[in-house]
PDB file of N, CA and C in Angstrom:
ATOM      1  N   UNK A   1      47.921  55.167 -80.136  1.00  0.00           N
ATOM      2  CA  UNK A   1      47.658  54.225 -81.211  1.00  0.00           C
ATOM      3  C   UNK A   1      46.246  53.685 -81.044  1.00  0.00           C
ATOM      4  N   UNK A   2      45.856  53.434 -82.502  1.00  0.00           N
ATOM      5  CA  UNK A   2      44.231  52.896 -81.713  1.00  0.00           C
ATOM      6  C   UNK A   2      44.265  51.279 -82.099  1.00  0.00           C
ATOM      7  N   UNK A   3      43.404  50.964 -81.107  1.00  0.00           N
ATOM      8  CA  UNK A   3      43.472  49.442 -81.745  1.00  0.00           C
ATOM      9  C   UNK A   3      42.205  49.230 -82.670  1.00  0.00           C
ATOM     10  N   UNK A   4      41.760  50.154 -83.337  1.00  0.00           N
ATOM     11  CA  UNK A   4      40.579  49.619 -84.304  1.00  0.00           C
ATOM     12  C   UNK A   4      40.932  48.749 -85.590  1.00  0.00           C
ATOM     13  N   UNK A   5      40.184  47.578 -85.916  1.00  0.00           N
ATOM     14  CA  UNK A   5      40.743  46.847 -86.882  1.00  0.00           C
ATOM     15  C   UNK A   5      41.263  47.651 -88.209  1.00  0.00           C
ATOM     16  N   UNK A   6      41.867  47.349 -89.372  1.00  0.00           N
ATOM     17  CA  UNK A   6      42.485  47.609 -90.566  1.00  0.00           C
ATOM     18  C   UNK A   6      40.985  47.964 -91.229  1.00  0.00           C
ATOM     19  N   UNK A   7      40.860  49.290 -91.467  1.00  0.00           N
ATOM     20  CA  UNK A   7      39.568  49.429 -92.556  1.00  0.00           C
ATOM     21  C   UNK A   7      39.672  48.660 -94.220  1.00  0.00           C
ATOM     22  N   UNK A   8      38.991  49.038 -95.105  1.00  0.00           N
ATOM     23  CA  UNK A   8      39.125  48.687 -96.252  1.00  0.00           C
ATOM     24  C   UNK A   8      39.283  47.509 -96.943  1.00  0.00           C
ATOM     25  N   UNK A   9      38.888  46.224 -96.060  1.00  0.00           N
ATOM     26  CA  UNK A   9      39.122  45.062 -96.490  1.00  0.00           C
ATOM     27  C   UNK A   9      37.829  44.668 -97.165  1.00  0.00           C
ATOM     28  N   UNK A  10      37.863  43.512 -97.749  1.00  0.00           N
ATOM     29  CA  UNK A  10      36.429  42.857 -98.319  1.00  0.00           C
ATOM     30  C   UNK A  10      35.250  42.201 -97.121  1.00  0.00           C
ATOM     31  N   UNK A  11      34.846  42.151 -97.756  1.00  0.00           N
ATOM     32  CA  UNK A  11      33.762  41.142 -96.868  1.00  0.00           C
ATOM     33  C   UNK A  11      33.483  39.870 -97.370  1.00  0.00           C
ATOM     34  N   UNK A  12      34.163  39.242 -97.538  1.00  0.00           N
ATOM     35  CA  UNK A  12      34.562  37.576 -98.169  1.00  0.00           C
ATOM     36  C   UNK A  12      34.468  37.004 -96.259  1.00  0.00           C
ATOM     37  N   UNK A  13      33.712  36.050 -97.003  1.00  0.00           N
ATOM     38  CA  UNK A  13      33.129  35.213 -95.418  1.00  0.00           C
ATOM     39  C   UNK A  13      32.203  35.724 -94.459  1.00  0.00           C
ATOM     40  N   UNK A  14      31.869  37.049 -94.747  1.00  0.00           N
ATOM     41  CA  UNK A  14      30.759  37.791 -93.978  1.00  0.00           C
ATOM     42  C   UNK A  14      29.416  37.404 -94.382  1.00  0.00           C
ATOM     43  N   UNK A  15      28.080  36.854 -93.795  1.00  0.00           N
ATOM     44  CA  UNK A  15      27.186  36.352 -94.331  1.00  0.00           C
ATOM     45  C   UNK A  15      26.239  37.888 -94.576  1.00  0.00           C
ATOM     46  N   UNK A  16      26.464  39.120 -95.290  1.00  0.00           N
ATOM     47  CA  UNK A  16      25.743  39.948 -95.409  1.00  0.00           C
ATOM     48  C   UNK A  16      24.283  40.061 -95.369  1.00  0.00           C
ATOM     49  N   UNK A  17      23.457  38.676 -95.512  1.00  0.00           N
ATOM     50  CA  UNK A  17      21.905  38.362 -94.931  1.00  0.00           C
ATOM     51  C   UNK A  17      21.765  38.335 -93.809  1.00  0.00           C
ATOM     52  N   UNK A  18      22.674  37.997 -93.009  1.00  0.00           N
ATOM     53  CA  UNK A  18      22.679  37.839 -91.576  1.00  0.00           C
ATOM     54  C   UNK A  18      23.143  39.301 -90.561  1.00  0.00           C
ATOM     55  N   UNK A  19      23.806  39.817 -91.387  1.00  0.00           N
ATOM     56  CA  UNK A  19      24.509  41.105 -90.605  1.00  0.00           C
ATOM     57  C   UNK A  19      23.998  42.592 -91.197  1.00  0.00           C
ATOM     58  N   UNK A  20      24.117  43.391 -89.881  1.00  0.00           N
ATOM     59  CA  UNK A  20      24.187  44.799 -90.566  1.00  0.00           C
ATOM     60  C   UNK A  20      25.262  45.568 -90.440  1.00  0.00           C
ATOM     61  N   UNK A  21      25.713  45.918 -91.781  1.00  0.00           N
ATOM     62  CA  UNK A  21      27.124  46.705 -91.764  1.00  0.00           C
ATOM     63  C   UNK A  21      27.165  47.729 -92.379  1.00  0.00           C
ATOM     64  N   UNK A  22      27.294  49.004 -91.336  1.00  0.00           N
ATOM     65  CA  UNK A  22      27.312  50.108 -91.949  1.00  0.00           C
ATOM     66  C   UNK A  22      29.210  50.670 -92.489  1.00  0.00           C
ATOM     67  N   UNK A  23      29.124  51.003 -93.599  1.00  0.00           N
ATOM     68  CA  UNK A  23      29.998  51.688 -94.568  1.00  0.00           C
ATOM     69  C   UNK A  23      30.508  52.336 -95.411  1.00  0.00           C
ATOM     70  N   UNK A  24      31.407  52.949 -95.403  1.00  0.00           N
ATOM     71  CA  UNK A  24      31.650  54.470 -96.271  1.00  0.00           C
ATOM     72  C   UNK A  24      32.872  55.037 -96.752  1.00  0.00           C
ATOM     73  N   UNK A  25      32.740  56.175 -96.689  1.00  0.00           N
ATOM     74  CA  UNK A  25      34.269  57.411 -96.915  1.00  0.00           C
ATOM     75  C   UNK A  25      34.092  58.478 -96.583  1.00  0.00           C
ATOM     76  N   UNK A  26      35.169  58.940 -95.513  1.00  0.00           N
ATOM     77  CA  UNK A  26      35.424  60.345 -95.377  1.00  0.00           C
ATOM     78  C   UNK A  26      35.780  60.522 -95.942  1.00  0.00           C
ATOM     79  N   UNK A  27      34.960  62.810 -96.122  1.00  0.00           N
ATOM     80  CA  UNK A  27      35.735  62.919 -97.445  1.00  0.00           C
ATOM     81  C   UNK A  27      35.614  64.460 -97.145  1.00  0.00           C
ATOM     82  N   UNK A  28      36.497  65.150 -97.408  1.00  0.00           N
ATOM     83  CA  UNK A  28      36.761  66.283 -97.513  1.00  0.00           C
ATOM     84  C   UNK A  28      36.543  66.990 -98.684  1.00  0.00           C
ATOM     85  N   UNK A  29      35.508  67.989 -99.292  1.00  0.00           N
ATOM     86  CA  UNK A  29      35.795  68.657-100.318  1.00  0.00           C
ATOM     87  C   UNK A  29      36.134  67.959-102.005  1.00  0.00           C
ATOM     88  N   UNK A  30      35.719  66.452-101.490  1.00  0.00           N
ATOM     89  CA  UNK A  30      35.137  65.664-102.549  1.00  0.00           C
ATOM     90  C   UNK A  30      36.032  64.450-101.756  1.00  0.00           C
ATOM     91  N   UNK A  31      37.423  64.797-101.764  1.00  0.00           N
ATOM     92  CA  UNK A  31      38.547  63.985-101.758  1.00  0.00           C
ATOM     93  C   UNK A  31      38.385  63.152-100.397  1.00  0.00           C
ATOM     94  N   UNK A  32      38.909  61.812-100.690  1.00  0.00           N
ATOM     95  CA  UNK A  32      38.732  60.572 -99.426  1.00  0.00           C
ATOM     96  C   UNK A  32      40.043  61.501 -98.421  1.00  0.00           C
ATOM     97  N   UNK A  33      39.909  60.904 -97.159  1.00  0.00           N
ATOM     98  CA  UNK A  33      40.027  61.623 -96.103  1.00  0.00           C
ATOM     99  C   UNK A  33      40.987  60.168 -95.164  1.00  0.00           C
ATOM    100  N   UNK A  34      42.158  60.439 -94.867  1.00  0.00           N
ATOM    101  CA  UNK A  34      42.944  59.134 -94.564  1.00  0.00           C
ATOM    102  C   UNK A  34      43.224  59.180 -93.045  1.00  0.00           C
ATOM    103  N   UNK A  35      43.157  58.131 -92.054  1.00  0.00           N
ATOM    104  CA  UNK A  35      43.231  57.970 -90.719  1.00  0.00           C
ATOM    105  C   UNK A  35      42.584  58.774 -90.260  1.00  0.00           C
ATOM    106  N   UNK A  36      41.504  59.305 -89.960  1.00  0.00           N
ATOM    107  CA  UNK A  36      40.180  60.348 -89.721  1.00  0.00           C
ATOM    108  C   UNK A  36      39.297  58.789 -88.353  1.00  0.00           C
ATOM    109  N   UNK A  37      39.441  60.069 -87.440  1.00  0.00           N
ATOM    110  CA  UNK A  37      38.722  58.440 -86.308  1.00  0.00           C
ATOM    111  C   UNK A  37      36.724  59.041 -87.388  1.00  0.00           C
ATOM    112  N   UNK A  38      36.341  57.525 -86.729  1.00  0.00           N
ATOM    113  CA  UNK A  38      35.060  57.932 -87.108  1.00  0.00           C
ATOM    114  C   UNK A  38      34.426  56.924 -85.323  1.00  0.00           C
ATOM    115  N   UNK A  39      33.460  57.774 -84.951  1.00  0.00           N
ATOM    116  CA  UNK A  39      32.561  57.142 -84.004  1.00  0.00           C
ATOM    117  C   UNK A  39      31.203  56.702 -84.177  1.00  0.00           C
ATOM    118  N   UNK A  40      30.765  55.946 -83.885  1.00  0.00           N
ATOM    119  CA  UNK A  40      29.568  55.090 -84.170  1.00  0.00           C
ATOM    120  C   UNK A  40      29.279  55.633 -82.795  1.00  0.00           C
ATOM    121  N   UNK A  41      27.732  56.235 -82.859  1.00  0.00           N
ATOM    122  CA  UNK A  41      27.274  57.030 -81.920  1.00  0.00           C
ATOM    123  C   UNK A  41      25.693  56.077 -81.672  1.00  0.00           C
ATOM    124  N   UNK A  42      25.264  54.925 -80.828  1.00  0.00           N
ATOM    125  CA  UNK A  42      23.533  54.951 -80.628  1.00  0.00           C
ATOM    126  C   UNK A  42      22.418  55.835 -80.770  1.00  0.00           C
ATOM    127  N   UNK A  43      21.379  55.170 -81.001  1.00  0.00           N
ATOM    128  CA  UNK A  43      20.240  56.340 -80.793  1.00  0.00           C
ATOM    129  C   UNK A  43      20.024  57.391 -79.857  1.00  0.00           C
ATOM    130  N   UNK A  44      20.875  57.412 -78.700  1.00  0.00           N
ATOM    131  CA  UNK A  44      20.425  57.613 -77.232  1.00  0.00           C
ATOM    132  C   UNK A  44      22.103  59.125 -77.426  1.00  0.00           C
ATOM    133  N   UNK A  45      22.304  58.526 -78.556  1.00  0.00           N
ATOM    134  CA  UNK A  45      24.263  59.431 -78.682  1.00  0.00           C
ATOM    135  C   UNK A  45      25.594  58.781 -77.852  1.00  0.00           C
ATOM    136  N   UNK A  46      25.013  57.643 -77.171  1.00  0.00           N
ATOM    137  CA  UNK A  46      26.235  57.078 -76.664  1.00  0.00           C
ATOM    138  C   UNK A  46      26.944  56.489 -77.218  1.00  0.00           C
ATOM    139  N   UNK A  47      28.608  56.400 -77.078  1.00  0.00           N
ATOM    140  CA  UNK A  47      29.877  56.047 -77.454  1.00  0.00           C
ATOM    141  C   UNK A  47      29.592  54.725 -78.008  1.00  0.00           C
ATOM    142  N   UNK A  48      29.713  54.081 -79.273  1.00  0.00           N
ATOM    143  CA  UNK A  48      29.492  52.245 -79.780  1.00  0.00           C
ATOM    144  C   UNK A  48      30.477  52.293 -79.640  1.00  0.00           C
ATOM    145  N   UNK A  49      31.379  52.534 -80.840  1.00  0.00           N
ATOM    146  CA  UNK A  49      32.622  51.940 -81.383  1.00  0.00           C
ATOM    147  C   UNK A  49      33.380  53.312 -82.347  1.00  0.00           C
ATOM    148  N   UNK A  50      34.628  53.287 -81.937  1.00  0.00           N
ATOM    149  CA  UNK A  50      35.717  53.717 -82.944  1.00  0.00           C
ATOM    150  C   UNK A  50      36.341  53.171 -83.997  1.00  0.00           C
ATOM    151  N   UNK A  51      36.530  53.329 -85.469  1.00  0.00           N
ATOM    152  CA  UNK A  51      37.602  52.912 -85.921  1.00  0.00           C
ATOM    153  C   UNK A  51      38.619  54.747 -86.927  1.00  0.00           C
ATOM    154  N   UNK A  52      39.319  53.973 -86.923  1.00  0.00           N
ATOM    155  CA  UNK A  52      40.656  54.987 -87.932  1.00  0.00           C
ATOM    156  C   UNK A  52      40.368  54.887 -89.663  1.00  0.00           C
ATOM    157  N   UNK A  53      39.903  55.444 -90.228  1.00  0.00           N
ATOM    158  CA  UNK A  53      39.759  55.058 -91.823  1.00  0.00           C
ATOM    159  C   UNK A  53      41.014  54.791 -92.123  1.00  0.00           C
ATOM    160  N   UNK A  54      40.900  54.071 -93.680  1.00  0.00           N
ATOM    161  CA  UNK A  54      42.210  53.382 -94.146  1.00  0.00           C
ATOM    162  C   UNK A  54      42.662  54.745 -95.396  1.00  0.00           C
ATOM    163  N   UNK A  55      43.497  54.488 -96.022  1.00  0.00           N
ATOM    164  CA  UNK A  55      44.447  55.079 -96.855  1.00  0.00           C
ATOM    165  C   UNK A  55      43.565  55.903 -97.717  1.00  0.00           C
ATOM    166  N   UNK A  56      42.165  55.380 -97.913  1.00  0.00           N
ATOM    167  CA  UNK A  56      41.459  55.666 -98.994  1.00  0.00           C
ATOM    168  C   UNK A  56      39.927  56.070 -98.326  1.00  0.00           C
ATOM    169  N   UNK A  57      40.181  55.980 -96.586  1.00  0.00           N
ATOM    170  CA  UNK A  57      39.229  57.210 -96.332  1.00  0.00           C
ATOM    171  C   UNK A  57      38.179  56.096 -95.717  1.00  0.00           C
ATOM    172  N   UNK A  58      38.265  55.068 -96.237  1.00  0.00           N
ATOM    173  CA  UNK A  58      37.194  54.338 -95.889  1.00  0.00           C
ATOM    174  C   UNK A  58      36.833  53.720 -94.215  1.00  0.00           C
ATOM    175  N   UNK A  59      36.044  53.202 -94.273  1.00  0.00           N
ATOM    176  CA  UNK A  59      35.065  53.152 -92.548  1.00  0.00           C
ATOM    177  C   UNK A  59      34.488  52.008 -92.766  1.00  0.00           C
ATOM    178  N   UNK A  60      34.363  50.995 -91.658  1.00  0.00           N
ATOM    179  CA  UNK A  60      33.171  49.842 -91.575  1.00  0.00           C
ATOM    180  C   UNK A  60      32.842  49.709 -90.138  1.00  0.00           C
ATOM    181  N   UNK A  61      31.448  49.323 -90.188  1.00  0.00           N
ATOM    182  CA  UNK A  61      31.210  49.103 -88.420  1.00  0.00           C
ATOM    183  C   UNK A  61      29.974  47.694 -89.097  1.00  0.00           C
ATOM    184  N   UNK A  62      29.972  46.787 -87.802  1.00  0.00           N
ATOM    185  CA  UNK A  62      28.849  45.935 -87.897  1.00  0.00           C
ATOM    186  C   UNK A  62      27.739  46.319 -86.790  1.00  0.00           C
ATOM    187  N   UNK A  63      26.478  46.252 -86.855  1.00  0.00           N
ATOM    188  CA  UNK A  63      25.903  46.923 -85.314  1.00  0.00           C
ATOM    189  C   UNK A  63      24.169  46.364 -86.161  1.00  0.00           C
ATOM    190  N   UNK A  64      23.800  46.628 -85.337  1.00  0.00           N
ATOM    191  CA  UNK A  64      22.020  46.446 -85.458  1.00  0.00           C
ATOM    192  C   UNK A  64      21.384  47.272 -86.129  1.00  0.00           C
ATOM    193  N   UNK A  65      20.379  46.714 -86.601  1.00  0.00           N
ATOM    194  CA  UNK A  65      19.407  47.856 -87.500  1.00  0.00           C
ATOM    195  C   UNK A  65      19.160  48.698 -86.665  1.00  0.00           C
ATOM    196  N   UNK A  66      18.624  49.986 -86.805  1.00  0.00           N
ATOM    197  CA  UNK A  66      18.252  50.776 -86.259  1.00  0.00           C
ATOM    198  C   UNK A  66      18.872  52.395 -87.166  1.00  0.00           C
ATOM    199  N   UNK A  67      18.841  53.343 -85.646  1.00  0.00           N
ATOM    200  CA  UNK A  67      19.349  54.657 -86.581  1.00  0.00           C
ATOM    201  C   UNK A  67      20.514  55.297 -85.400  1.00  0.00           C
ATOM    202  N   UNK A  68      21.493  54.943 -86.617  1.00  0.00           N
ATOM    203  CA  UNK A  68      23.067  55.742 -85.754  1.00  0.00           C
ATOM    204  C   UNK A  68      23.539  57.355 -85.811  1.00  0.00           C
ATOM    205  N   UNK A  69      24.316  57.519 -85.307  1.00  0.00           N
ATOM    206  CA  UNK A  69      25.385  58.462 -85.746  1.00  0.00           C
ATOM    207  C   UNK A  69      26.306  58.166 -85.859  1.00  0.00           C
ATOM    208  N   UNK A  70      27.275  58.808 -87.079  1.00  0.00           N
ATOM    209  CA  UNK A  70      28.479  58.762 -87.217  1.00  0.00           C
ATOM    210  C   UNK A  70      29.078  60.048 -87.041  1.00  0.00           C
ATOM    211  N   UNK A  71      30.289  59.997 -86.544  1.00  0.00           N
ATOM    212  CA  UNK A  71      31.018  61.300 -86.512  1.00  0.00           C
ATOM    213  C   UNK A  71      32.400  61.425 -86.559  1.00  0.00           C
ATOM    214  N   UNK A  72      32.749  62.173 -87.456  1.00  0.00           N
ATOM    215  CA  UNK A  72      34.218  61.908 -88.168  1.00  0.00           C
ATOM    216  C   UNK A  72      35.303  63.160 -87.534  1.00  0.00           C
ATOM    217  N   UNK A  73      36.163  62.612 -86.882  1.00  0.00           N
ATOM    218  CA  UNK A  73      36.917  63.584 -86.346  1.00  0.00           C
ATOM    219  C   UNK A  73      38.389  63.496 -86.651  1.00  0.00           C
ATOM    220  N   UNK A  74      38.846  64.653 -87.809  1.00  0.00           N
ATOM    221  CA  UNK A  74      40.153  64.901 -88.370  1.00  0.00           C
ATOM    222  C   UNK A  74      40.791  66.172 -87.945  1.00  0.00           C
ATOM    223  N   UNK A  75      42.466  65.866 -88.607  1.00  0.00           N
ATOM    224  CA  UNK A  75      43.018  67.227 -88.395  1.00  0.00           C
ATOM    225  C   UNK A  75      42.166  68.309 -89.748  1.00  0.00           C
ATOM    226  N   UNK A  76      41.568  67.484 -90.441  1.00  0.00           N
ATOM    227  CA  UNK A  76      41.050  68.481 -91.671  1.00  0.00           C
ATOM    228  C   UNK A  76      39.774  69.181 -91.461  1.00  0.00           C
ATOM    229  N   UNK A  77      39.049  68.415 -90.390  1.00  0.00           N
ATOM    230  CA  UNK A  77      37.515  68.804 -89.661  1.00  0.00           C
ATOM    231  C   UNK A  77      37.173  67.913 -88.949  1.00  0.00           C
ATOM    232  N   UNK A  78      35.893  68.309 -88.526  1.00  0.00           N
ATOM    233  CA  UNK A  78      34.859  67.189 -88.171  1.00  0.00           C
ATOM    234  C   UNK A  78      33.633  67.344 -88.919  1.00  0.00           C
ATOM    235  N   UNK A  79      32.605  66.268 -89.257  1.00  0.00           N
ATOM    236  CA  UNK A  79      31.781  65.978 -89.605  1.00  0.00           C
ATOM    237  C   UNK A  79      30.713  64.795 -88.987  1.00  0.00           C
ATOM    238  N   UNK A  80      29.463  65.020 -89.256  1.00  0.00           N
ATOM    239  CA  UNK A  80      28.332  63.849 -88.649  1.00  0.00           C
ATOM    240  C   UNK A  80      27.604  64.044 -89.126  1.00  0.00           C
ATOM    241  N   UNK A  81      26.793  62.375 -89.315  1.00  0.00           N
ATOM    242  CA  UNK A  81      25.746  62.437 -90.228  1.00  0.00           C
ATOM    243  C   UNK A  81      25.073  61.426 -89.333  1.00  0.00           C
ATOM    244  N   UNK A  82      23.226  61.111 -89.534  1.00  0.00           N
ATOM    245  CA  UNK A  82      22.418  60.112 -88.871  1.00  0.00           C
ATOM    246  C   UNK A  82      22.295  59.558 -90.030  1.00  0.00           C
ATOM    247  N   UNK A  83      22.058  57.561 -89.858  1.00  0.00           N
ATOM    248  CA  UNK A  83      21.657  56.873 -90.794  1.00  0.00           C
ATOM    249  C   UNK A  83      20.609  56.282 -90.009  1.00  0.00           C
ATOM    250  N   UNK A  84      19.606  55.726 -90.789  1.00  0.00           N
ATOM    251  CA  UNK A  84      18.970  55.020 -90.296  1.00  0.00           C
ATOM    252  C   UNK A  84      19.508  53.582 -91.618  1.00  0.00           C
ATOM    253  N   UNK A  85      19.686  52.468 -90.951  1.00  0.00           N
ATOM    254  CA  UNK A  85      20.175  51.633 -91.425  1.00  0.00           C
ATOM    255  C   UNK A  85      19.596  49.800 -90.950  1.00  0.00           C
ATOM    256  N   UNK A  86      19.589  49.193 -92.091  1.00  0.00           N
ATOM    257  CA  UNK A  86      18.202  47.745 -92.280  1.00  0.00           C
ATOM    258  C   UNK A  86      19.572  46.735 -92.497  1.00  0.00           C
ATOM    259  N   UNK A  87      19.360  45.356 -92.356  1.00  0.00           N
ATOM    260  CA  UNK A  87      19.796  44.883 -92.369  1.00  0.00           C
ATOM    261  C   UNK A  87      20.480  44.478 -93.560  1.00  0.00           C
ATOM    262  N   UNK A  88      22.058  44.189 -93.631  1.00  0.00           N
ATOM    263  CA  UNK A  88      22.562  44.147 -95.248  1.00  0.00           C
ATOM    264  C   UNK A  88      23.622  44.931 -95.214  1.00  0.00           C
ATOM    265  N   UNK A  89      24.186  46.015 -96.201  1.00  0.00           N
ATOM    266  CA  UNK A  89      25.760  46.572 -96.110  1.00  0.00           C
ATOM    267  C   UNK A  89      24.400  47.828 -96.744  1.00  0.00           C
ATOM    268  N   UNK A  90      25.004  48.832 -95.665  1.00  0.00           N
ATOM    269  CA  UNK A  90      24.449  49.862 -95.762  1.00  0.00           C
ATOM    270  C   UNK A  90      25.745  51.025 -96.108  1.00  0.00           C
ATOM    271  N   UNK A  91      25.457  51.768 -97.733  1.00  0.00           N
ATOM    272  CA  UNK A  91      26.860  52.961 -97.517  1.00  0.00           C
ATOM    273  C   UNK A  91      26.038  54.238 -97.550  1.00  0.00           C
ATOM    274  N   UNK A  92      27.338  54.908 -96.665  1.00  0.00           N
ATOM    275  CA  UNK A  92      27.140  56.367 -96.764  1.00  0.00           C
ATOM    276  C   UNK A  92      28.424  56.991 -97.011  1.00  0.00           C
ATOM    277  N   UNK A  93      28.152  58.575 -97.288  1.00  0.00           N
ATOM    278  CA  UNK A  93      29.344  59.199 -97.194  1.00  0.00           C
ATOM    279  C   UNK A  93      29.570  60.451 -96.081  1.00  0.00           C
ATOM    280  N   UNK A  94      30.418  61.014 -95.349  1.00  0.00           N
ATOM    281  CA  UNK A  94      30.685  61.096 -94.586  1.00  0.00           C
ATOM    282  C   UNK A  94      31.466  62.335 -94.373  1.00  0.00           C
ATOM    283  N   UNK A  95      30.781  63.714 -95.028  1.00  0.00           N
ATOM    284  CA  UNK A  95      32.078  64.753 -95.624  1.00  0.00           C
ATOM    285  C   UNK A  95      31.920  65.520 -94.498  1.00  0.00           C
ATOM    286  N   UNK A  96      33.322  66.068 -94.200  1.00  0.00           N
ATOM    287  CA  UNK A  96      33.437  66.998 -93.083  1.00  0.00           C
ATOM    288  C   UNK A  96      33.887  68.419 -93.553  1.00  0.00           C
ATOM    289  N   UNK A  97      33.871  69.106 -92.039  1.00  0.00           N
ATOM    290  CA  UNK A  97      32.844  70.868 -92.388  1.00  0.00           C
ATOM    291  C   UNK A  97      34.353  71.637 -92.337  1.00  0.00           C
TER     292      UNK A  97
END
């Protein structure tokens, strides 16, 4: 079981000037992509953070400006992409191979 928080919620009470939050959807072949771990990878490629996408595929991480990796690992594939990402709600999408 993982303990990563519940994806797909709002950001009501999040001061989005103050934070950087990167966010998205796995997606397979257009279609959102459900409980798919995704890893938040540093510049350097080391391990940040895991979470599980929600019902509808979706992903959130909070972390520092800079430039990440993400990498999405399902029974349907895997996929990874680099963002470079500024402060604010940064989206991407996230389709695997």
């Amino acid at each position: 079981m993982c303990g990563a928080p519940v994806q797909g919620q709002g950001l009501e009470g999040v001061d989005v000037t103050k934070e950087t939050v990167i966010q998205g959807v796995v997606t397979s072949g257009g279609a959102p992509v459900p409980s798919a771990y995704v890893r938040l990878l540093d510049g350097t490629g080391e391990f940040t953070a895991e979470v599980q996408t929600s019902a509808t595929g979706q992903f959130r991480f909070f972390a520092a400006p800079g430039e990440w990796t993400l990498r999405a690992l399902s029974r349907q594939g895997n996929g990874e992409t680099t963002v470079a990402v500024a402060q604010g709600v940064n989206e991407t999408e996230l389709a695997l191979a």
